[in-house]
N, C-alpha and C. Protein backbone atom coordinates (compact mmCIF):
# COMPACT_ATOMS: atom_id res chain seq x y z
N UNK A 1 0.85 -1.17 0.00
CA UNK A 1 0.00 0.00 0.00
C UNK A 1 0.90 1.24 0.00
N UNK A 2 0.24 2.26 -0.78
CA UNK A 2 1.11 3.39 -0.64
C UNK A 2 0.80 4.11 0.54
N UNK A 3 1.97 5.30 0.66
CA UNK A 3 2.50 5.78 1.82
C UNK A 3 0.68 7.09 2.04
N UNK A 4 0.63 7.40 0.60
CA UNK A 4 -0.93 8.31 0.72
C UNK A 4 -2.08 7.78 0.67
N UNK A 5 -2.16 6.24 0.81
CA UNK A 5 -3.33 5.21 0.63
C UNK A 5 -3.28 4.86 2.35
N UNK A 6 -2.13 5.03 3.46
CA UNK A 6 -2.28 4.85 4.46
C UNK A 6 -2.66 6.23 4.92
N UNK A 7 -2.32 6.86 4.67
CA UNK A 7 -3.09 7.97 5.26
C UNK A 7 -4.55 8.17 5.23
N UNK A 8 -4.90 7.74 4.06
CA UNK A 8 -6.37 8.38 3.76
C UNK A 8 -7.46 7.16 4.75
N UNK A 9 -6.62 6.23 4.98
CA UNK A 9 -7.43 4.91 5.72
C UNK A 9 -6.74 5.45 7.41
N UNK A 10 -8.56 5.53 7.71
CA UNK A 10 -9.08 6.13 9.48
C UNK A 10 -8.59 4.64 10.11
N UNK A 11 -8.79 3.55 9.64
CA UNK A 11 -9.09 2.61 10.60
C UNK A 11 -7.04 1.87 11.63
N UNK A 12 -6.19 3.09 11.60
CA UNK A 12 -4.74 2.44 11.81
C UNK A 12 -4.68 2.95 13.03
N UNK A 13 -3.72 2.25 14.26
CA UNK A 13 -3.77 2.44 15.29
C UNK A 13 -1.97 2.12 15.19
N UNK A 14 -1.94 3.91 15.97
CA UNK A 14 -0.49 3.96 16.19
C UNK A 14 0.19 3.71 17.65
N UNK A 15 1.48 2.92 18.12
CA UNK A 15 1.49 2.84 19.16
C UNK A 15 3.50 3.05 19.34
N UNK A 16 3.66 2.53 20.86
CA UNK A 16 5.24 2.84 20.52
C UNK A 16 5.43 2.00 22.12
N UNK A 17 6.49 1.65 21.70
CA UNK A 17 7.47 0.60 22.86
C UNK A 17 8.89 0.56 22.64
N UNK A 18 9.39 1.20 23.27
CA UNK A 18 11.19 0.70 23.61
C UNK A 18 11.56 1.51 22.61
N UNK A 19 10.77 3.15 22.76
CA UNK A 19 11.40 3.75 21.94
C UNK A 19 11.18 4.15 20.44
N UNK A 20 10.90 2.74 20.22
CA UNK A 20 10.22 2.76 18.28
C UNK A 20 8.33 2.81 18.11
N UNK A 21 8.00 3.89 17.28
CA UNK A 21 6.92 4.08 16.83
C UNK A 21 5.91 3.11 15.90
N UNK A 22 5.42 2.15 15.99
CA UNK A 22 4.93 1.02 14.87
C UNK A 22 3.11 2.00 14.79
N UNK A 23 2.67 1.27 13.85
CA UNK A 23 1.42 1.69 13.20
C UNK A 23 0.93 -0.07 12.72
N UNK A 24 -0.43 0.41 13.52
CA UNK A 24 -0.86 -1.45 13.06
C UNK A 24 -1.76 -0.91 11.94
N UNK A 25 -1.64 -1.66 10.75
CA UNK A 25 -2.61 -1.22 9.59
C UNK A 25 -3.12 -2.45 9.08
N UNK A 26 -4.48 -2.70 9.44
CA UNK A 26 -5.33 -3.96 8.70
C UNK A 26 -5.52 -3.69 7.06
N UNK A 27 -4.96 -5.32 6.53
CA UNK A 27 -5.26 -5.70 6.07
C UNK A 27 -6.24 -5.69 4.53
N UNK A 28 -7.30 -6.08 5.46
CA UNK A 28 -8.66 -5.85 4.80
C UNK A 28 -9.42 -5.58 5.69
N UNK A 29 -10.36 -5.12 5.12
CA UNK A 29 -11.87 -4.12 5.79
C UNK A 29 -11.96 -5.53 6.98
N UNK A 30 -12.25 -6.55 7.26
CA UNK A 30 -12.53 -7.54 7.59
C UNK A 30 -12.11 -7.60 9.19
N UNK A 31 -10.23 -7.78 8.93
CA UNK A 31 -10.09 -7.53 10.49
C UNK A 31 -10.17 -6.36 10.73
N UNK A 32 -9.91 -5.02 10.13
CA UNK A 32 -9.77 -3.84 10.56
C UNK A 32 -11.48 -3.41 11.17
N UNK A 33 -12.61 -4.40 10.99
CA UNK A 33 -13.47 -4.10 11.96
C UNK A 33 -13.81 -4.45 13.51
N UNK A 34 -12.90 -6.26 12.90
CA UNK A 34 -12.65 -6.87 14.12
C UNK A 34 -11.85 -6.36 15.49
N UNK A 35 -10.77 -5.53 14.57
CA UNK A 35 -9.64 -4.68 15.50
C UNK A 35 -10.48 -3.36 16.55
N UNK A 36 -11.13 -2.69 15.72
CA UNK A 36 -12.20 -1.68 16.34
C UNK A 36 -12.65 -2.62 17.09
N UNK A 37 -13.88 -3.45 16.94
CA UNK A 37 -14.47 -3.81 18.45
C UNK A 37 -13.86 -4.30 19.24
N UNK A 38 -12.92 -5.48 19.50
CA UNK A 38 -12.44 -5.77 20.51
C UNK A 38 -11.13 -4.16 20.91
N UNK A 39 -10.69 -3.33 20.18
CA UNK A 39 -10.27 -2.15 20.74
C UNK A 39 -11.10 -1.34 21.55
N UNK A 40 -12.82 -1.35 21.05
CA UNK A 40 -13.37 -0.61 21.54
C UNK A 40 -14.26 -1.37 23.12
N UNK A 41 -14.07 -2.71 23.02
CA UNK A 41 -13.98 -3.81 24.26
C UNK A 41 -13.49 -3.72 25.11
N UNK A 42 -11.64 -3.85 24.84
CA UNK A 42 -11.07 -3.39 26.08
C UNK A 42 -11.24 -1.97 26.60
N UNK A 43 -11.57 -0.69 25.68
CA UNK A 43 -11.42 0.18 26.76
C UNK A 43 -12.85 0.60 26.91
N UNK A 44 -13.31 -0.10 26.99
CA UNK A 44 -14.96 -0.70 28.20
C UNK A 44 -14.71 -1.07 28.89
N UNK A 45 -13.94 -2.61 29.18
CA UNK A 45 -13.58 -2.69 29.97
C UNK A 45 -12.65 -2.19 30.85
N UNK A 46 -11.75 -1.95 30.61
CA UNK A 46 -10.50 -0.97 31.08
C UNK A 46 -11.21 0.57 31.72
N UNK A 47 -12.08 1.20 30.97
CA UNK A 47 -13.06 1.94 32.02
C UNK A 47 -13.80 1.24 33.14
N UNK A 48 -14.36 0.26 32.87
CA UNK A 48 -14.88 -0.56 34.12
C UNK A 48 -13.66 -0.74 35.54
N UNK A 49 -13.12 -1.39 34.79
CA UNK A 49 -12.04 -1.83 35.77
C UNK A 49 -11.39 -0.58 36.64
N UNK A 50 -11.56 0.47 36.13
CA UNK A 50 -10.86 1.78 36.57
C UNK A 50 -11.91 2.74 37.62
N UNK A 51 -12.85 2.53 37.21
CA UNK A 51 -14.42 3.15 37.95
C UNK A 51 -14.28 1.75 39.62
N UNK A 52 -13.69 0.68 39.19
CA UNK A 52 -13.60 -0.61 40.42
C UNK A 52 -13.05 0.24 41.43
N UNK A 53 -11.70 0.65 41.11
CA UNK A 53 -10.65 1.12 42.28
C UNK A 53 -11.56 2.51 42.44
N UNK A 54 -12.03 3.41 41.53
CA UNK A 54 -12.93 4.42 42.14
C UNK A 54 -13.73 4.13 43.29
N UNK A 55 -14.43 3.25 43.11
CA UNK A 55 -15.35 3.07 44.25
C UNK A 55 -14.93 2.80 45.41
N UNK A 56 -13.77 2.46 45.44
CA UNK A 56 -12.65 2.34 46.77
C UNK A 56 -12.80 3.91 47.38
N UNK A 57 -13.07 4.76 47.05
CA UNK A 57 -12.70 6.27 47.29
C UNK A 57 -14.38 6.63 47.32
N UNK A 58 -14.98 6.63 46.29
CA UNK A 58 -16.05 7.55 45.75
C UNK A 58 -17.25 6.58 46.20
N UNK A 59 -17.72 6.20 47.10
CA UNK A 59 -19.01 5.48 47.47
C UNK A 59 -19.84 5.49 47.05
N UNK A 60 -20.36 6.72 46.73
CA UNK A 60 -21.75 7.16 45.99
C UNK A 60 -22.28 6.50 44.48
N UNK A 61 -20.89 6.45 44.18
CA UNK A 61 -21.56 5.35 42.29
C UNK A 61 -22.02 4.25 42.75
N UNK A 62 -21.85 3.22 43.86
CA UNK A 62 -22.75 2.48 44.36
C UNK A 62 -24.28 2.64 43.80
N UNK A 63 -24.85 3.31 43.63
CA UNK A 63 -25.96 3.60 43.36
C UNK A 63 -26.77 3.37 42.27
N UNK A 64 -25.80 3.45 41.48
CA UNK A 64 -26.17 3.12 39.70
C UNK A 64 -25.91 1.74 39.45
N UNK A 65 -27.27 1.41 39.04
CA UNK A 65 -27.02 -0.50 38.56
C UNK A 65 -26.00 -0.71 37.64
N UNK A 66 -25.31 0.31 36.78
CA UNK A 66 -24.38 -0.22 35.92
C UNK A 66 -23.27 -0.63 36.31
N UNK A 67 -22.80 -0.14 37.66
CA UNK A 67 -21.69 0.23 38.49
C UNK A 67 -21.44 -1.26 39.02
N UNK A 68 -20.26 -1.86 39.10
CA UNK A 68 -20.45 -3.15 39.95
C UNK A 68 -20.28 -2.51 41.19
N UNK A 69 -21.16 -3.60 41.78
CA UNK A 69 -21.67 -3.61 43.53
C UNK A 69 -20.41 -4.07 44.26
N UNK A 70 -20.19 -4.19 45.33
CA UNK A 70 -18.85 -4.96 46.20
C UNK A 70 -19.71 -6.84 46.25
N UNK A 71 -18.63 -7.66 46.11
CA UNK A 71 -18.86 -8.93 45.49
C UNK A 71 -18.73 -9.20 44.06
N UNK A 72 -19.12 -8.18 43.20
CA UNK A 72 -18.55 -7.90 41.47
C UNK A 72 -17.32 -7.85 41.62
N UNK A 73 -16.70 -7.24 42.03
CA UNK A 73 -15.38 -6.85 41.79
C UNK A 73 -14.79 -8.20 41.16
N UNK A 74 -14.86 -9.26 41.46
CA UNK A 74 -13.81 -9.77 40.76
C UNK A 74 -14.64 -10.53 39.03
N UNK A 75 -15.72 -10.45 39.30
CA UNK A 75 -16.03 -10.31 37.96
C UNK A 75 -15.91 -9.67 37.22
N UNK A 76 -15.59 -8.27 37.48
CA UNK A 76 -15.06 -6.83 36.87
C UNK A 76 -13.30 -7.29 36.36
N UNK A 77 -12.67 -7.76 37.46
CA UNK A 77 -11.75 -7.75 37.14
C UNK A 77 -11.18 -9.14 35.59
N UNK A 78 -12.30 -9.90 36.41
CA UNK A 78 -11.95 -11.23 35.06
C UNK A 78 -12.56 -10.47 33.96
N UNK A 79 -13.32 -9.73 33.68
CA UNK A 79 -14.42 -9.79 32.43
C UNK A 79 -12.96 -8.43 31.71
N UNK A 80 -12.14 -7.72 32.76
CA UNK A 80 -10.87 -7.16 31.71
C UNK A 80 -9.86 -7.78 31.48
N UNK A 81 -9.57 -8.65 32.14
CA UNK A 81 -8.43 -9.68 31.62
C UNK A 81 -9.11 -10.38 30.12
N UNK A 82 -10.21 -10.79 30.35
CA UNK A 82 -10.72 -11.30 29.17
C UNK A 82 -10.59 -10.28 28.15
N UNK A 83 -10.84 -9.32 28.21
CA UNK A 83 -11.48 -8.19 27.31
C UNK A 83 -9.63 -7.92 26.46
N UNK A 84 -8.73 -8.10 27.90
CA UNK A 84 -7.09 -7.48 27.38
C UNK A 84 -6.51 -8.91 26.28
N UNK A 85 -6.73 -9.99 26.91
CA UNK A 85 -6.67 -11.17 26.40
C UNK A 85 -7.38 -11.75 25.05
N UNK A 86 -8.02 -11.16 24.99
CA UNK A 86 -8.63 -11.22 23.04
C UNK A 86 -8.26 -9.97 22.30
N UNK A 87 -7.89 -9.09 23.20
CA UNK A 87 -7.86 -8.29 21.80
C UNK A 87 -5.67 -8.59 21.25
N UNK A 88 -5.14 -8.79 22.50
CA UNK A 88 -3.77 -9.53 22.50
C UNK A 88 -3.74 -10.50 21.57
N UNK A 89 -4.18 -11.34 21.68
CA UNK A 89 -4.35 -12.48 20.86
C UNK A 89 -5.03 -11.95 19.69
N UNK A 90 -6.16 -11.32 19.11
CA UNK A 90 -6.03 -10.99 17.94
C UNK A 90 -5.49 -10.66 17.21
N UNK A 91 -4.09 -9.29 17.85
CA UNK A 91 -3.44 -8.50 17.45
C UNK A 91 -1.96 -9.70 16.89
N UNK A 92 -2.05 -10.68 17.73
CA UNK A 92 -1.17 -11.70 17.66
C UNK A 92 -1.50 -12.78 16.57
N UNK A 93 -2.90 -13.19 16.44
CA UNK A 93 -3.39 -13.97 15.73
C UNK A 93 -3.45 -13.51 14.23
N UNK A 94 -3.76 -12.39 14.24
CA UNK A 94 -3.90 -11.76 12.64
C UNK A 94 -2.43 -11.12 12.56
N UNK A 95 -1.69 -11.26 13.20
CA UNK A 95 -0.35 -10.73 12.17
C UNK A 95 0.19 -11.76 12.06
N UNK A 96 0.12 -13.29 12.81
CA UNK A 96 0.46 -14.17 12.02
C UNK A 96 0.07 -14.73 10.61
N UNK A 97 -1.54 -14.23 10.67
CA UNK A 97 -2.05 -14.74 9.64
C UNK A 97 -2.48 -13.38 8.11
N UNK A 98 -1.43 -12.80 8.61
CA UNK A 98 -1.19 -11.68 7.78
C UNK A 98 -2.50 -10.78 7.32
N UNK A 99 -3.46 -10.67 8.52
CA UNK A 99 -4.45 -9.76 8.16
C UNK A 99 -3.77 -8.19 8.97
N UNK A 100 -3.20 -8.21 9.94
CA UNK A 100 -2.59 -6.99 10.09
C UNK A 100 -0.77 -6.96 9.76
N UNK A 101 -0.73 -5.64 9.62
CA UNK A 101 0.80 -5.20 8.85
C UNK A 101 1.31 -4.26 10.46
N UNK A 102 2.26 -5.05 10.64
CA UNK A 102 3.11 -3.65 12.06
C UNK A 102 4.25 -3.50 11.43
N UNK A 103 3.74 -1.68 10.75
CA UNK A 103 4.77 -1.46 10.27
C UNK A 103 5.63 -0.08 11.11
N UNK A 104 6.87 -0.74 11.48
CA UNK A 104 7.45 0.41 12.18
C UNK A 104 7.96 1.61 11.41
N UNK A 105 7.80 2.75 12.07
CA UNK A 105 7.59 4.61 11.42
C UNK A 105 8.89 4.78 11.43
């Protein structure tokens, strides 16, 4: 793909570790939808999980049924390991199987 064919495509997620800048760019339309939801999964969950330790402090969200109750908590906590754990493994699974490209910047 060209360098102005990645640009014009919304769906790339840029990230960086140890310094070097990579850009994950799907494929085809296919995983690059798959990549959005479980991206947009974990940080559902990852807000959940973060509102958990809130309630350590902030009592009052107690109140709202969306909120886990005390005894949730560790369902909160498995349902983001799950949530971190598929989208890992996707990101792992489709660049073996060459639906995503990590191409470092």
């Amino acid at each position: 793909m060209t360098k102005k064919g990645r640009e014009l495509m919304e769906s790339t997620v840029t990230t960086s570790s140890n310094g070097n800048t990579w850009e994950i760019v799907p494929v085809n339309a296919f995983s690059g939808i798959i990549l959005g939801v479980l991206l947009i999964y974990l940080i559902f969950r990852h807000f959940m999980f973060v509102l958990m330790f809130m309630d350590l402090i902030l009592g009052w969200l107690r109140q709202f049924n969306w909120f886990p109750k005390e005894g949730k908590r560790m369902k909160t906590f498995i349902h983001w390991v799950i949530a971190l754990a598929l989208f890992l493994g996707f990101l792992l699974g489709a660049g073996l199987a060459g639906w995503l490209a990590f191409e470092p910047q």
